[in-house]
Each structure stands twice: as structure tokens, then as C-alpha cells.
Protein backbone atom coordinates (compact mmCIF):
# COMPACT_ATOMS: atom_id res chain seq x y z
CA UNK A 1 68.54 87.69 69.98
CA UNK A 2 67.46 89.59 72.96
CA UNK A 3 65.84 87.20 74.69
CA UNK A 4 68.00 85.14 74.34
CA UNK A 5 70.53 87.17 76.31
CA UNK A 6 68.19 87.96 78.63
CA UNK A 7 67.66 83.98 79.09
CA UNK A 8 71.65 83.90 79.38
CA UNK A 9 71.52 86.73 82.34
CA UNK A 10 68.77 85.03 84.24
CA UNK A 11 70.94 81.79 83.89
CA UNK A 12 73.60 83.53 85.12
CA UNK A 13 71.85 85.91 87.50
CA UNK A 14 73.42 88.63 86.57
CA UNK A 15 72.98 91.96 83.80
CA UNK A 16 75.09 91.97 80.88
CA UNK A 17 73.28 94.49 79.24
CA UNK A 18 72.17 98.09 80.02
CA UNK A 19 68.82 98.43 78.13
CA UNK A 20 67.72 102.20 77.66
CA UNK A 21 64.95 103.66 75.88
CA UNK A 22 65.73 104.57 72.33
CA UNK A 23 69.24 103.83 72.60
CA UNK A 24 70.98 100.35 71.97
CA UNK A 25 72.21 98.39 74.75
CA UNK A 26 75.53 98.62 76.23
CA UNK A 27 77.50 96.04 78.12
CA UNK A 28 76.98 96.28 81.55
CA UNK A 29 80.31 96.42 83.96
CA UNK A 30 79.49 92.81 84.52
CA UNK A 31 79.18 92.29 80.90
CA UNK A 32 82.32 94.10 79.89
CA UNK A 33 83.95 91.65 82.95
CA UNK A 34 82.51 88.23 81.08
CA UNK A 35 83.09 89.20 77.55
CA UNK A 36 87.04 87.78 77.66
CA UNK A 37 85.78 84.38 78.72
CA UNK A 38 83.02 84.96 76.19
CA UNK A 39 84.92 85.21 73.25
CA UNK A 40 87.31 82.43 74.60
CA UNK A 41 84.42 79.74 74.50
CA UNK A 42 83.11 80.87 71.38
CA UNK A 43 86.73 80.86 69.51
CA UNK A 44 86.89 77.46 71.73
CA UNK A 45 84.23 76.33 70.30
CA UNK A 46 84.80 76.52 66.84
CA UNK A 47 88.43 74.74 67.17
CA UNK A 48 86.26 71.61 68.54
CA UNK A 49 84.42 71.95 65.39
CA UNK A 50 87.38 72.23 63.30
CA UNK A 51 88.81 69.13 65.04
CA UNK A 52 86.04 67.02 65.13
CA UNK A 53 85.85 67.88 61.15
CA UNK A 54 88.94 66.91 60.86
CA UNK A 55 89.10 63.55 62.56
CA UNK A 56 85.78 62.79 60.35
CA UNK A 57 88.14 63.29 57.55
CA UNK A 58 86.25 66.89 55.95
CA UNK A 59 87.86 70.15 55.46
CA UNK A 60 86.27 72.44 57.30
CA UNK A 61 86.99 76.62 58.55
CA UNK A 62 86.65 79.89 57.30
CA UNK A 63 87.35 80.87 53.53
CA UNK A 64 87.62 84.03 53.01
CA UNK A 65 86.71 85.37 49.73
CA UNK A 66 87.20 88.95 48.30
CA UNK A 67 86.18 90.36 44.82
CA UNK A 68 85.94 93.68 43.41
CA UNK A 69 82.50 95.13 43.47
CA UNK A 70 81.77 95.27 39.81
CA UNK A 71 82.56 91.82 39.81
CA UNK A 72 80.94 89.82 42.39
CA UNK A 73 77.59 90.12 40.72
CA UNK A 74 78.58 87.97 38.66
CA UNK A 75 81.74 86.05 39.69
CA UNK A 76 80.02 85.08 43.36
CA UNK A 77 77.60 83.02 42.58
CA UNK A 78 79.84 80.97 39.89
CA UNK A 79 82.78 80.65 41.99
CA UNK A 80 80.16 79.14 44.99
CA UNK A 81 78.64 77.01 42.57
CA UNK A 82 81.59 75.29 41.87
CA UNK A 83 83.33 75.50 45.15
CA UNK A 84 80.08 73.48 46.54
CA UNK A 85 79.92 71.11 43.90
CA UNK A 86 83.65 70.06 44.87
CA UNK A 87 83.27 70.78 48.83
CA UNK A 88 79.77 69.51 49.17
């Protein structure tokens, strides 16, 4: 993942990142500028996706799924099973 953003700032020519030794990186000012339009083309992206599923004729988007702890060992895996096998 890193270098790919560091491919991504030389592409842009700019930092997006502030690296420092052990410590994680924090968005540069530059970085904290971008990130609107960031998360615009990535939730922009994933409507094309949608719509491109949809004039293919498949369902397609985000399912979410809860269950209670003690559960999901157990009820996961058989409700995926048979959620793929209809929405292969």
C-alpha cells in the first residue's frame, strides 16, 4: 500500500503523507486538501459499478450482514453458502 501512494504522489507531484520514524503517517496539508475529491471518485466509482451491474442485468452493492457473536461461527458460513449459491 505504501508504495503505491508514494507512486500516486510522484504522479501527482506532490506529498500526501507525512512519514515519521516509528510513528504512522499522517496526511499531509496537501493530503488533508485532496482527500474530499478523494473520497468523491472513489464513492464515484463504485456508483459506475453499480450501474454498469445493473444495465448487465445483476444485482450488485453492499449487503450488510450482522449476527451475534456466539452465532456467527456457525450461522456465517451457512447463510454465505446459500446466499452464493442463489447470487452466484
Amino acid at each position: 500500500m505504501s508504495e503505491s501512494i508514494a507512486d500516486l504522489e510522484r504522479s501527482l507531484g506532490i506529498q500526501l503523507l507525512v512519514r515519521a520514524p516509528r510513528r504512522r503517517a499522517v496526511p499531509s496539508s496537501a493530503g488533508r486538501s485532496l482527500l474530499p475529491d478523494a473520497r468523491a471518485v472513489i464513492s464515484a466509482a463504485g456508483r459506475v459499478g453499480q450501474h454498469s451491474a445493473e444495465l448487465r442485468g445483476t444485482v450488485a452493492g453492499e449487503l450488510p450482514v450482522g449476527c451475534l457473536i456466539t452465532l456467527a461461527p456457525v450461522a456465517i458460513p451457512r447463510i454465505f453458502g446459500a446466499f452464493e449459491t442463489s447470487w452466484p
